[in-house]
C-alpha atoms as a PDB file:
ATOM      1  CA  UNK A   1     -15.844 -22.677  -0.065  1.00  0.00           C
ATOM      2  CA  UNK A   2     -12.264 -23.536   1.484  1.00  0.00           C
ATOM      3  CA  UNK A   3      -9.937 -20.835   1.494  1.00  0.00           C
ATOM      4  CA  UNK A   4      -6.743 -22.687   0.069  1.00  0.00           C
ATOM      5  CA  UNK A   5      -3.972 -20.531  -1.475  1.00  0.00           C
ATOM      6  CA  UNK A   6      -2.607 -22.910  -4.543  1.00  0.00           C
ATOM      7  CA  UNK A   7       0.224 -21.575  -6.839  1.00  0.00           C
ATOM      8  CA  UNK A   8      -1.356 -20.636  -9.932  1.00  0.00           C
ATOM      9  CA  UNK A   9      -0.814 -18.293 -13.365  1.00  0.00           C
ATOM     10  CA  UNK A  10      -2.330 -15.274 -13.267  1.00  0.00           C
ATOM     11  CA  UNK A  11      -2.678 -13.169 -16.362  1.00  0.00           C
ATOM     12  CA  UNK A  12      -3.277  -9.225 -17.351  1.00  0.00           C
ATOM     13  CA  UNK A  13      -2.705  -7.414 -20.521  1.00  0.00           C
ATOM     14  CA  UNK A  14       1.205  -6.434 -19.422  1.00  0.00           C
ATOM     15  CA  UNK A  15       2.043  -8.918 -17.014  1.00  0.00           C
ATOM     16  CA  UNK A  16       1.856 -12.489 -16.219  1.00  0.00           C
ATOM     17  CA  UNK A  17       2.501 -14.089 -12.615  1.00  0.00           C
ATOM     18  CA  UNK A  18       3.625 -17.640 -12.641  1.00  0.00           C
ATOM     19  CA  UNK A  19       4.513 -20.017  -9.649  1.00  0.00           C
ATOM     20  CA  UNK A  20       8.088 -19.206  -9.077  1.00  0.00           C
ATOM     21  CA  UNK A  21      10.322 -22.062 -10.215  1.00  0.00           C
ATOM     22  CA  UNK A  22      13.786 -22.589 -11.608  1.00  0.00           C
ATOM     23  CA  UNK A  23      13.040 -22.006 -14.838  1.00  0.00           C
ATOM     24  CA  UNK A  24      12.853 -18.236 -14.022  1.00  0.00           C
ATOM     25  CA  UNK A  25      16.020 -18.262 -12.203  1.00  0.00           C
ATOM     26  CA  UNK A  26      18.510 -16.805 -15.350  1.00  0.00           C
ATOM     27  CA  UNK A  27      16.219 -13.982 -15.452  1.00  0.00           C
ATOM     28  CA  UNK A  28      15.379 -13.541 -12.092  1.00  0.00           C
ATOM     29  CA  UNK A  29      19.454 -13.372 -11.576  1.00  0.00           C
ATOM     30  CA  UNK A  30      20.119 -10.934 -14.204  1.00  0.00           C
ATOM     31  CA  UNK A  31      17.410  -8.209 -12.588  1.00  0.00           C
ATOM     32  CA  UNK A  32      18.079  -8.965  -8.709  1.00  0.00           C
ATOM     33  CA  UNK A  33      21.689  -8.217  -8.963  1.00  0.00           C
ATOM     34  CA  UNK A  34      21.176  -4.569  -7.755  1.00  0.00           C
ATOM     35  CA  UNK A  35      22.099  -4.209  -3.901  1.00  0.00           C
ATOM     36  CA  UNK A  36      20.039  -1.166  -4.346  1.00  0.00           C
ATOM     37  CA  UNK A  37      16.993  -2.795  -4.803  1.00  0.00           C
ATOM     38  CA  UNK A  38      16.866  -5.332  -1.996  1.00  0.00           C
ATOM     39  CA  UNK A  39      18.027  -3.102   1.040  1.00  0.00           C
ATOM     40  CA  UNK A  40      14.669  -2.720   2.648  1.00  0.00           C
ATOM     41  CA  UNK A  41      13.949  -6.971   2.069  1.00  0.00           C
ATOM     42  CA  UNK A  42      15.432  -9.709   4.206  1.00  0.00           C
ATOM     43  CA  UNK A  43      18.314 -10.521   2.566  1.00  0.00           C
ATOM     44  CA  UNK A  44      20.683  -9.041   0.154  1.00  0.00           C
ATOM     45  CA  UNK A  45      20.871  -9.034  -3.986  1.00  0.00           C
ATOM     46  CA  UNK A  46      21.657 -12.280  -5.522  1.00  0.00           C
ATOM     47  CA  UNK A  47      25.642 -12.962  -5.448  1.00  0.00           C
ATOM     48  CA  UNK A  48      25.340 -15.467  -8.875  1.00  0.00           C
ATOM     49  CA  UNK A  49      23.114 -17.753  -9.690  1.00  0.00           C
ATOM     50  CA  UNK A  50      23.405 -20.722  -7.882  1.00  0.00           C
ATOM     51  CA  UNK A  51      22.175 -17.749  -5.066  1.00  0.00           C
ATOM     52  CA  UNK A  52      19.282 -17.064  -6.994  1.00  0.00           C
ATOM     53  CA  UNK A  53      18.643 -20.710  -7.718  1.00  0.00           C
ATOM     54  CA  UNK A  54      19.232 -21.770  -3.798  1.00  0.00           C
ATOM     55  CA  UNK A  55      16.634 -18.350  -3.085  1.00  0.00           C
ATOM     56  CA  UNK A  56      14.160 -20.129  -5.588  1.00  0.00           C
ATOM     57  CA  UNK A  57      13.979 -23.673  -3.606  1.00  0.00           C
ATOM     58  CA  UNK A  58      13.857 -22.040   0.083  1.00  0.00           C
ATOM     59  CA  UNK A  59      10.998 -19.426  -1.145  1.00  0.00           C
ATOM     60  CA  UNK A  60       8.964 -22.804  -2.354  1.00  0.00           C
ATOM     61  CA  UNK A  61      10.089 -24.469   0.533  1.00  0.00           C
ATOM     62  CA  UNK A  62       8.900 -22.010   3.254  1.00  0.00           C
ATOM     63  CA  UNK A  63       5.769 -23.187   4.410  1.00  0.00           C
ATOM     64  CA  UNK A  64       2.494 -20.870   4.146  1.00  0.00           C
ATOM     65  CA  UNK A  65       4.874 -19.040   1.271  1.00  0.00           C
ATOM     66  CA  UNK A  66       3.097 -18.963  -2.425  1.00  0.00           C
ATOM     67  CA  UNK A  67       6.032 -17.365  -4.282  1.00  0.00           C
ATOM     68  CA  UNK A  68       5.423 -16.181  -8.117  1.00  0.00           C
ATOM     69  CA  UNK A  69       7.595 -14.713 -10.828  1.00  0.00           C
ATOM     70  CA  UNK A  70       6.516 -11.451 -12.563  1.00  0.00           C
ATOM     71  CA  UNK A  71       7.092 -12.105 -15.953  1.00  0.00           C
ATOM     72  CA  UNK A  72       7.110  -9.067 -18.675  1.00  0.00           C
ATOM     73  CA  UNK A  73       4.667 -10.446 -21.227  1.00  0.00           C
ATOM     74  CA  UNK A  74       5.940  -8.540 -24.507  1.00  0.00           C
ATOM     75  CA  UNK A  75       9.336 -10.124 -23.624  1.00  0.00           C
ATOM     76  CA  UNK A  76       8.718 -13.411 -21.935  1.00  0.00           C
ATOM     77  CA  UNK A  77      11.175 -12.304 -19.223  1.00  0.00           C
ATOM     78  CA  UNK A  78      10.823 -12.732 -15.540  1.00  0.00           C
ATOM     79  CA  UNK A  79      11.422  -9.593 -14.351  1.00  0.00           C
ATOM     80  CA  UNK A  80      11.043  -9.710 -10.130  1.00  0.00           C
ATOM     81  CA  UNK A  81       8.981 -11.805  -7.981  1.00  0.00           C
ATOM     82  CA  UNK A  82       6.051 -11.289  -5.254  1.00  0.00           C
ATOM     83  CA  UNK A  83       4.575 -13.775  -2.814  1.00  0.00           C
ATOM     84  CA  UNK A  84       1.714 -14.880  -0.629  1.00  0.00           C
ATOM     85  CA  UNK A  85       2.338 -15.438   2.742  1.00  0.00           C
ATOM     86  CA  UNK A  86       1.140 -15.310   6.488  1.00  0.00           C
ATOM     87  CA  UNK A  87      -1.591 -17.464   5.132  1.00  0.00           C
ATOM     88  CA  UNK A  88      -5.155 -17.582   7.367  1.00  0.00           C
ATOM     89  CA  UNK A  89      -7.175 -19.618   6.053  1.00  0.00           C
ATOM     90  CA  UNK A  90      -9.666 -19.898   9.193  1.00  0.00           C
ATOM     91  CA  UNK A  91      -9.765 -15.758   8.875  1.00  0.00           C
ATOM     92  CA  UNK A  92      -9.594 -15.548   5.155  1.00  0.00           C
ATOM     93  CA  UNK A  93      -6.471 -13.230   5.103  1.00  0.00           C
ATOM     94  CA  UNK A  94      -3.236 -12.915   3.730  1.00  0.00           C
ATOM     95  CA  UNK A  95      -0.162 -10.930   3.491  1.00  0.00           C
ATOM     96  CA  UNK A  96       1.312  -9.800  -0.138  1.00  0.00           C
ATOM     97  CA  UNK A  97       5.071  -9.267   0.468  1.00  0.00           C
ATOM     98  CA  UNK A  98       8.264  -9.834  -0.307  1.00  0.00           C
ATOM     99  CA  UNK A  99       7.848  -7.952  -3.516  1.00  0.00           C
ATOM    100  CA  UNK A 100      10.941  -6.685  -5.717  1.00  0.00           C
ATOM    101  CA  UNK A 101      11.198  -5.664  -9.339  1.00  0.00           C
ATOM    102  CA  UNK A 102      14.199  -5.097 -11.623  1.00  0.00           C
ATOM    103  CA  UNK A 103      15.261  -1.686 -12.037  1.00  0.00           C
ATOM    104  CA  UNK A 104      13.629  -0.724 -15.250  1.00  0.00           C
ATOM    105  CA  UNK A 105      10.058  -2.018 -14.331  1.00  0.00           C
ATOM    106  CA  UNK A 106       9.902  -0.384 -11.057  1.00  0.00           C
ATOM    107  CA  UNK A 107       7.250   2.555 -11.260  1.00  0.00           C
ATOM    108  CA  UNK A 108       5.257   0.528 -14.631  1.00  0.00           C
ATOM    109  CA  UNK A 109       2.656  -0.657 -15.800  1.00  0.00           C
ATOM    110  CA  UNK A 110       4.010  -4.128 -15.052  1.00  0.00           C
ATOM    111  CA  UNK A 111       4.375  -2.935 -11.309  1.00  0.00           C
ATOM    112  CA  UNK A 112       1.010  -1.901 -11.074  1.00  0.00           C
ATOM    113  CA  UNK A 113      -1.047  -4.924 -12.913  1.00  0.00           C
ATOM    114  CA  UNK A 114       0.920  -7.491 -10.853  1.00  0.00           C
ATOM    115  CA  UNK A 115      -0.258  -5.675  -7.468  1.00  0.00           C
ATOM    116  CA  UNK A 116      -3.475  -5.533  -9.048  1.00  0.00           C
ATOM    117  CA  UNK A 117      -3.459  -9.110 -10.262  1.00  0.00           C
ATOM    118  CA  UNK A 118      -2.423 -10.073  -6.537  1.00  0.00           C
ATOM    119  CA  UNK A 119      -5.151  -8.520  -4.958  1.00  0.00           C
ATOM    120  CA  UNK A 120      -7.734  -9.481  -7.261  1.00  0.00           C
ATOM    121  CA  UNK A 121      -7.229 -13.312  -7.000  1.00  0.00           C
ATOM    122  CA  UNK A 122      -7.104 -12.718  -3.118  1.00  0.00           C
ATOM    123  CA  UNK A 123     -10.247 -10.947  -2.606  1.00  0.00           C
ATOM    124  CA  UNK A 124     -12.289 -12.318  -5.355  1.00  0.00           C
ATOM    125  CA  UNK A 125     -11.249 -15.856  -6.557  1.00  0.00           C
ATOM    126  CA  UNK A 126     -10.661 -16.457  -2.618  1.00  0.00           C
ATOM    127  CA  UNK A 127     -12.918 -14.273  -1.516  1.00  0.00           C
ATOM    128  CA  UNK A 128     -10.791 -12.595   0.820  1.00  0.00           C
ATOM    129  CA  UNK A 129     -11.532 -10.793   4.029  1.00  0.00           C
ATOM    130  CA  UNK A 130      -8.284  -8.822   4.732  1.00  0.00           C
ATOM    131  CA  UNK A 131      -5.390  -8.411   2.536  1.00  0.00           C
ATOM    132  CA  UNK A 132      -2.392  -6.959   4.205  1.00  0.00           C
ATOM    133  CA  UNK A 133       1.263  -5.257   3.920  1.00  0.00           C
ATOM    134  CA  UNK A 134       4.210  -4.690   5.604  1.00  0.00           C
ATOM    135  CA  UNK A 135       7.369  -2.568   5.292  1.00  0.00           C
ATOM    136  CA  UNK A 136      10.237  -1.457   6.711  1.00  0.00           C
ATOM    137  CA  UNK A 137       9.713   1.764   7.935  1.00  0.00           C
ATOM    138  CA  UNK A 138      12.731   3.150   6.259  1.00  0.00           C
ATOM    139  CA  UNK A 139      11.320   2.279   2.932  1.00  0.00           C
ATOM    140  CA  UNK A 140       9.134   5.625   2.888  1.00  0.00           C
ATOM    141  CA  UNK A 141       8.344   4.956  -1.086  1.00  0.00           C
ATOM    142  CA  UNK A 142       6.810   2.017  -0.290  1.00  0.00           C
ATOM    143  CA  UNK A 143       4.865   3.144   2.288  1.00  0.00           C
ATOM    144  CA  UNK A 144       3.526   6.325  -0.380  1.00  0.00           C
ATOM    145  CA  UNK A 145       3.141   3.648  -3.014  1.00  0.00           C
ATOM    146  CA  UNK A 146       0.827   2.076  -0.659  1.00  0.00           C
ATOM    147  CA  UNK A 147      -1.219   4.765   0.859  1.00  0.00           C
ATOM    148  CA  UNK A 148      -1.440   5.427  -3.017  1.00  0.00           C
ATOM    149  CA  UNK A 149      -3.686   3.266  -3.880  1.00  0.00           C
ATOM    150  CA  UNK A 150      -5.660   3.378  -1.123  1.00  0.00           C
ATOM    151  CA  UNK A 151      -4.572   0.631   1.178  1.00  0.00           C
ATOM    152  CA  UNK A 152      -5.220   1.911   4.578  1.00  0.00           C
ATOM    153  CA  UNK A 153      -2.364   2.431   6.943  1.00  0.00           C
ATOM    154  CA  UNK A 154      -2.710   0.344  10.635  1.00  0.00           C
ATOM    155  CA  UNK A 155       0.893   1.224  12.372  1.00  0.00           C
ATOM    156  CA  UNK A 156       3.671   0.080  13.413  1.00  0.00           C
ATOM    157  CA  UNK A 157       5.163  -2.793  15.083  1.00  0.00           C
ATOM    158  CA  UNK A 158       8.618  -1.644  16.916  1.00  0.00           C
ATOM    159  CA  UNK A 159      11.823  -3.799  16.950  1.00  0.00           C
ATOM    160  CA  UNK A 160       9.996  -6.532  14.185  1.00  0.00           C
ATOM    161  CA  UNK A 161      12.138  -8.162  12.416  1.00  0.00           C
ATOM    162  CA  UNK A 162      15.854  -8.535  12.263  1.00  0.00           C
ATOM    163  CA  UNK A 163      17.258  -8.070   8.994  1.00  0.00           C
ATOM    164  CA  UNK A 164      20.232  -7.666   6.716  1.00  0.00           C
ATOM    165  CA  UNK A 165      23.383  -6.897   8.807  1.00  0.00           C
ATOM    166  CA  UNK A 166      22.077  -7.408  11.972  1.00  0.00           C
ATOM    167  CA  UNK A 167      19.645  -4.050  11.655  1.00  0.00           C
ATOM    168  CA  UNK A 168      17.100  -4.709  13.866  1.00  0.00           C
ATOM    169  CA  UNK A 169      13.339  -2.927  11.793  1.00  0.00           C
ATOM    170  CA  UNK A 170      10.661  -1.492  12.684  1.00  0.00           C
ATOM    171  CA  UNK A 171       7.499  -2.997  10.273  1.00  0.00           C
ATOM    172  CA  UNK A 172       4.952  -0.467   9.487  1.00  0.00           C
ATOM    173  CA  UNK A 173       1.711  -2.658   8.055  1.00  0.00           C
ATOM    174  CA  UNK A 174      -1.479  -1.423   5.605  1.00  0.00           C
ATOM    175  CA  UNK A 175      -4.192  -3.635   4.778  1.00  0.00           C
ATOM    176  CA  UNK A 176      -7.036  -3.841   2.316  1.00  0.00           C
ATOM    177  CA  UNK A 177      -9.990  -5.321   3.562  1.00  0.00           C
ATOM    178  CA  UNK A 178     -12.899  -6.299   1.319  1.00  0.00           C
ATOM    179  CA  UNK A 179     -15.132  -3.353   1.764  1.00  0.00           C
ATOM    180  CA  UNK A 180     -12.282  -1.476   0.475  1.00  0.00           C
ATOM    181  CA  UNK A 181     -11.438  -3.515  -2.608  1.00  0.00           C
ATOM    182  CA  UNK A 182     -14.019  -1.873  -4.929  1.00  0.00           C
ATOM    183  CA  UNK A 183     -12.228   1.729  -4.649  1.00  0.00           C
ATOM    184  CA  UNK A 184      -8.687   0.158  -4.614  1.00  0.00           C
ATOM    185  CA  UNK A 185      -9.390  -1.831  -7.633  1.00  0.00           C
ATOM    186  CA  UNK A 186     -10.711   1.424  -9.218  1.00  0.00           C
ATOM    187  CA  UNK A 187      -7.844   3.357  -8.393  1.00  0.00           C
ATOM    188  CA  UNK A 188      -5.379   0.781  -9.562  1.00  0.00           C
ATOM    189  CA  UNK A 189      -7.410   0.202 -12.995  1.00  0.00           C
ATOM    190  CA  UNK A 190      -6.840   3.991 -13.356  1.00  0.00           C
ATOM    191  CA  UNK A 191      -2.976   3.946 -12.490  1.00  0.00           C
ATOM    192  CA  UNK A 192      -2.380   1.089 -14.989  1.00  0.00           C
ATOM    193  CA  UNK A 193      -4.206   3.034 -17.883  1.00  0.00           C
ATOM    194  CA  UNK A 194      -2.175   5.905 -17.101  1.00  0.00           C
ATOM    195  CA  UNK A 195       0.793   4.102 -17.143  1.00  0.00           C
ATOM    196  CA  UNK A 196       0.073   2.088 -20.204  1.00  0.00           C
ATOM    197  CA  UNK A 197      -0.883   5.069 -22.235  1.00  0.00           C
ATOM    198  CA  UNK A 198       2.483   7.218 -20.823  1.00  0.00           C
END
């Protein structure tokens, strides 16, 4: 079996992820407006939306990127976005990342079932050795959010990345790896009931 990471829908009861394109871009525009929301990624909120469209084209241009739009099912809205990347296919790993979510859908059910969704497909339509995460190390929620769910934190790597403004991060990465997929899955099923029925 070849480990090759296609774009492709992927569908739960809440949520659906499809390959990001520029159909998505109106509503991708109209939730990533929020500086708020986008200090901890690379670059800033969208500016209009020939930025969000231009964002669009370079995330399915970057190669080893498979970008997807989380779209709000009840709705039909896209409502943030989440990617594979760091792609290794001769180790059957990936990175999830570059994850954001409009305001109101942060903390929801959606949030949860597209992780969930994510992580399935990678460990068991790929069959996935290691799935991992990074974040800034300022971004302490998503590091709890992570160690939440059971994805086991590895460190951190010192002066990583340089992002917005010139701020040179640290990048503190978790992984999943497949022995621990059966009790993350669990624990996510649980979360999304939870937040479904609240």
């Amino acid at each position: 079996m070849s480990y090759q990471v296609i774009p492709t829908n992927l569908e739960g009861q809440h949520v659906r992820l499809e390959p990001l394109a520029q159909q998505h871009a109106n509503g991708l525009f109209n939730r990533g407006i929020s500086a708020e929301d986008w200090v901890y990624l690379p670059r800033p909120c969208f500016v209009d939306l020939a930025d969000c469209r231009q964002w669009i084209d370079e995330a399915n241009r970057t190669p080893g990127h498979v970008p997807f739009a989380v779209v709000e099912k009840s709705q039909g809205r896209a409502v943030g976005s989440s990617r594979y990347l760091n792609i290794r296919a001769p180790h059957r790993g990936l990175e999830i990342g570059y994850s954001w979510l409009g305001r109101d859908w942060q903390g929801t059910a959606v949030n949860i079932e597209a992780k969930l969704l994510l992580l399935q497909y990678a460990m068991e339509d790929l069959d996935s050795v290691r799935v991992e995460f990074k974040t800034d190390a300022r971004n302490q929620r998503s590091q709890r959010a992570l160690a939440g769910i059971g994805a086991v934190h590895e460190g951190t790597l010192r002066a990583h990345m340089i992002v917005q403004d010139g701020f040179v991060r640290d990048s503190v990465y978790f992984s999943i790896t497949r022995d621990d997929w059966p009790e993350v899955k669990l624990a996510l099923q649980e979360k999304l009931s939870q937040r479904a029925a609240g």
